[in-house]
C-alpha atoms as a PDB file:
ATOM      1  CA  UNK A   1      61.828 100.991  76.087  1.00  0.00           C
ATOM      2  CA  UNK A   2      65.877 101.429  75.737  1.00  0.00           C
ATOM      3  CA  UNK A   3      67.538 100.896  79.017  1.00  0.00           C
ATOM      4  CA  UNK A   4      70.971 102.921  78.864  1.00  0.00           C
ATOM      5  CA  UNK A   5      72.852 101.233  81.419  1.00  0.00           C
ATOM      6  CA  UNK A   6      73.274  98.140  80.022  1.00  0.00           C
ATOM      7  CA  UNK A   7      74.444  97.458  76.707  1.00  0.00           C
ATOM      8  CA  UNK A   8      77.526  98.971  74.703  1.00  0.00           C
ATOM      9  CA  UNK A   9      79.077  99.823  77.570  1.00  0.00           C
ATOM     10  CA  UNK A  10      76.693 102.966  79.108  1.00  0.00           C
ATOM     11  CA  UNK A  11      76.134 101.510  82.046  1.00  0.00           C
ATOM     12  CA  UNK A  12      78.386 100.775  85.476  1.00  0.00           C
ATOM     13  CA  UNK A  13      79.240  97.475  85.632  1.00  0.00           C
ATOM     14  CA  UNK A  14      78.188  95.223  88.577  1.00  0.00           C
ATOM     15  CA  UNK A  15      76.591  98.148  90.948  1.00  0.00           C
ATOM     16  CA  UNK A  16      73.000  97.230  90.541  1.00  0.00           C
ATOM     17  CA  UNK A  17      71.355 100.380  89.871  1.00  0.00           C
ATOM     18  CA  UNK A  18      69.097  99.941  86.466  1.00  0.00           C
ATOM     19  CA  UNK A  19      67.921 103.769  85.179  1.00  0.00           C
ATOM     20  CA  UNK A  20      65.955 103.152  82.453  1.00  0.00           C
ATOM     21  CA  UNK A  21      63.678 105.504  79.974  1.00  0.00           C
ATOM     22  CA  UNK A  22      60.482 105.141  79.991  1.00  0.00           C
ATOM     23  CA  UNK A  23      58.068 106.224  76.977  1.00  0.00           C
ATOM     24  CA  UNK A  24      54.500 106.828  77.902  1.00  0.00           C
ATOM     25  CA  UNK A  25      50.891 106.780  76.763  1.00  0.00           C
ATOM     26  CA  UNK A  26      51.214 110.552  75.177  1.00  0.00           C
ATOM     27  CA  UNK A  27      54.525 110.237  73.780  1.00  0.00           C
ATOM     28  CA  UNK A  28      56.564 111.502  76.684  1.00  0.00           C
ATOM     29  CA  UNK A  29      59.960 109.856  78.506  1.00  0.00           C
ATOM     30  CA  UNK A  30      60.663 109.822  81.926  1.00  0.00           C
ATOM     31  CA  UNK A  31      63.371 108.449  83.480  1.00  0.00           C
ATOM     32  CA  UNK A  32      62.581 105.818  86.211  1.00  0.00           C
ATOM     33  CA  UNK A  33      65.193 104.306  88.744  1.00  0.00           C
ATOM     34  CA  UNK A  34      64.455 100.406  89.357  1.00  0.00           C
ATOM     35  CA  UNK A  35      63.418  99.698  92.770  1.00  0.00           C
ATOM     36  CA  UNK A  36      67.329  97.688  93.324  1.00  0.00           C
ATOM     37  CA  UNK A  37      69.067 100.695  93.480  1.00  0.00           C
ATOM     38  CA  UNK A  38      66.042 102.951  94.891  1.00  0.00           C
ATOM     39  CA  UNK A  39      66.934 104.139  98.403  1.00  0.00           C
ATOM     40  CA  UNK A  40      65.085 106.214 101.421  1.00  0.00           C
ATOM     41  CA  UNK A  41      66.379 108.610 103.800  1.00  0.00           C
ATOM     42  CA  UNK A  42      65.738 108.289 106.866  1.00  0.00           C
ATOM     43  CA  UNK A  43      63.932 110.775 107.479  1.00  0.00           C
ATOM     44  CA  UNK A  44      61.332 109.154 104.863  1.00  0.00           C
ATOM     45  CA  UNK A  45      60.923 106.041 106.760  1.00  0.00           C
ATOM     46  CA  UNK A  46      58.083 105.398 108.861  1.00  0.00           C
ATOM     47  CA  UNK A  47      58.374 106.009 112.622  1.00  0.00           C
ATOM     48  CA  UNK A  48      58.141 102.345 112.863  1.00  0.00           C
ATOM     49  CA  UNK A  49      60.948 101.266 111.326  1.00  0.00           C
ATOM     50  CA  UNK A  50      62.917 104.186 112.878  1.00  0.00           C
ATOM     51  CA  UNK A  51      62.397 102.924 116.005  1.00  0.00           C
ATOM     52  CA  UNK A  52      63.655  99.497 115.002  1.00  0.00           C
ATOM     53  CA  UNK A  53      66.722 100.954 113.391  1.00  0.00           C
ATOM     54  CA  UNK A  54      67.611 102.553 116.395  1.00  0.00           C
ATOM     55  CA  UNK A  55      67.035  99.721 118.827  1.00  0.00           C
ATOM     56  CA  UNK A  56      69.385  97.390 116.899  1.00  0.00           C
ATOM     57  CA  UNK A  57      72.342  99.892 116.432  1.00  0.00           C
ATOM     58  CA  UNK A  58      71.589 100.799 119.671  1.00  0.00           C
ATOM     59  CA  UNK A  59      72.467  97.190 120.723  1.00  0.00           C
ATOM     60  CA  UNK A  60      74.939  96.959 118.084  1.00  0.00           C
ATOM     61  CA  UNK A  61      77.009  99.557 119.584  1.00  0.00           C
ATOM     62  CA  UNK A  62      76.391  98.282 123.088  1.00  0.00           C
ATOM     63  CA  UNK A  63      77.874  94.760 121.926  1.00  0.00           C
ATOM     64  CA  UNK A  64      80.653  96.540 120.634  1.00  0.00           C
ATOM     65  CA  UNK A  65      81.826  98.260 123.391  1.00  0.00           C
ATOM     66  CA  UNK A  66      80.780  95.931 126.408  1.00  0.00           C
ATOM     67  CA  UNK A  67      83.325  93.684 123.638  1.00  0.00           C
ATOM     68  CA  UNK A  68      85.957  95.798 123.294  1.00  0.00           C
ATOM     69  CA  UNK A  69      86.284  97.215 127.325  1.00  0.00           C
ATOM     70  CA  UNK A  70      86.860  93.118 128.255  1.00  0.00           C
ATOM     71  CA  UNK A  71      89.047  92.484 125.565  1.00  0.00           C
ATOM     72  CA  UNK A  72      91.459  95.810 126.479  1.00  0.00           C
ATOM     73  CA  UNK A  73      90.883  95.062 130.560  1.00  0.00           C
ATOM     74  CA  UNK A  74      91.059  91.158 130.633  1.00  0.00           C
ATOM     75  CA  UNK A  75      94.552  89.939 131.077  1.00  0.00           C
ATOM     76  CA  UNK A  76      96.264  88.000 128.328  1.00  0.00           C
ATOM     77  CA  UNK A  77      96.706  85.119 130.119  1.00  0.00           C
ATOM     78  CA  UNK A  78      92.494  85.054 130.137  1.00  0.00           C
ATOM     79  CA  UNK A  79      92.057  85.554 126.715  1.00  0.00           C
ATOM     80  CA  UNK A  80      92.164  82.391 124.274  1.00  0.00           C
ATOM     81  CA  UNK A  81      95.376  83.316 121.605  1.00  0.00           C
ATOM     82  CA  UNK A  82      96.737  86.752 121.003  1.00  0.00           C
ATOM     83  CA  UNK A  83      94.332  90.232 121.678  1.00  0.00           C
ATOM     84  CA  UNK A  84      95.521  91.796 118.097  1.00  0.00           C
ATOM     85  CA  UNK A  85      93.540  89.015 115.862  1.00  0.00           C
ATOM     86  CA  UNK A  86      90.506  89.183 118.651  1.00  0.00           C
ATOM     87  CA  UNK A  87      90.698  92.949 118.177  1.00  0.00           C
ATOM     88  CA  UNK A  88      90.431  92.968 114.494  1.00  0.00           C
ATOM     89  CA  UNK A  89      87.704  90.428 114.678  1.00  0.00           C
ATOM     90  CA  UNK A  90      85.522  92.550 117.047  1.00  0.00           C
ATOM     91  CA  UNK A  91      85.819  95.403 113.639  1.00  0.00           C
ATOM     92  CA  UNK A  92      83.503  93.035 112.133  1.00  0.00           C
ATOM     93  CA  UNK A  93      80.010  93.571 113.268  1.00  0.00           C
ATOM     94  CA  UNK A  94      78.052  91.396 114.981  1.00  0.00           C
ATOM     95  CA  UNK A  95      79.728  88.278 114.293  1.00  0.00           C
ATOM     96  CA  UNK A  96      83.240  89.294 115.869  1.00  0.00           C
ATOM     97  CA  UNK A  97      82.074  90.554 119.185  1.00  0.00           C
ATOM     98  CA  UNK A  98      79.681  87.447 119.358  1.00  0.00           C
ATOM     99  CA  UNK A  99      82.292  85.133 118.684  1.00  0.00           C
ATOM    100  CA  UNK A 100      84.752  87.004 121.326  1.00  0.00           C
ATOM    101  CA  UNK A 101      82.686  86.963 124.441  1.00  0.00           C
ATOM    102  CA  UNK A 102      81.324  83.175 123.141  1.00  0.00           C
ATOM    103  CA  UNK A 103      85.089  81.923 122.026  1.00  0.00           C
ATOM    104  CA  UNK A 104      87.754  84.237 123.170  1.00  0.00           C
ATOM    105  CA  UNK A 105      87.744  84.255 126.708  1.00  0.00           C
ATOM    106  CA  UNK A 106      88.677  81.981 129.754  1.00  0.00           C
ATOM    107  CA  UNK A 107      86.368  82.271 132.334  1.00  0.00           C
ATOM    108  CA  UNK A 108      87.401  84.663 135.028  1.00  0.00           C
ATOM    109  CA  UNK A 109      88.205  83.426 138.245  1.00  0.00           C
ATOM    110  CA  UNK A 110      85.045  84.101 141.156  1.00  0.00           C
ATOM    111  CA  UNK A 111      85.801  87.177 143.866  1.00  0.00           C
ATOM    112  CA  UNK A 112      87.490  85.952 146.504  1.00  0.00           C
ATOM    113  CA  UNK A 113      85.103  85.392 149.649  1.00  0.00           C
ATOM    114  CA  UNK A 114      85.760  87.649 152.429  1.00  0.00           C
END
C-alpha cells in the first residue's frame, strides 16, 4: 500500500485528509479517502441528527441576537467597559454571547411602580 500524501512532499501539509491507494485481492487499486477527512452533506445525514443540527443553530442564532439587541440598546453606562471589545467578543460563538449577558452587563434598574 503507497500512501501519496505523505512522504517526499505529495501530500498537503497539516490538513488532515489521508488519500491513500489501495491494491486489492484481484490486482486492482482504488483510491480510498481516510475516514479524518471523510465528510457528509447534509442532506446524507439521518433525519435525526438533522433535527439536532437545527435545534442548536437554531439556539445559536437566538443567543446571538437576543446578545447583540442588549448590547446595541443598553446604555453605556450599564455595560461593564467599552461596547467595541464586548461586540467583537459576541463574533465568537457561544462563548462571547455567554460571557456578555453573564459578565458584561450591570443589572438594569426595576420599572418604576406606578
Amino acid at each position: 500500500m503507497r500512501n501519496p500524501s505523505f512522504g517526499e512532499g505529495g501530500g498537503s501539509a497539516g490538513v488532515g485528509v489521508a488519500l491513500a491507494v489501495v491494491e486489492g485481492n484481484n490486482g486492482s487499486t482504488r483510491h480510498e479517502e481516510s475516514s479524518m477527512g471523510h465528510r457528509k452533506n447534509f442532506r446524507d445525514l439521518p433525519r435525526k441528527r438533522k433535527v439536532q443540527i437545527v435545534i442548536v443553530a437554531a439556539a445559536q442564532l437566538a443567543l446571538h441576537g437576543y446578545a447583540w439587541r442588549d448590547l446595541i440598546t443598553r446604555p453605556a453606562d450599564q455595560v461593564k467597559g467599552p461596547k467595541l471589545p464586548w461586540g467583537l467578543a459576541l463574533l465568537v460563538n457561544w462563548i462571547g454571547p455567554i460571557a456578555y449577558l453573564a459578565a458584561g452587563r450591570e443589572k438594569r434598574d426595576a420599572l418604576p411602580a406606578d
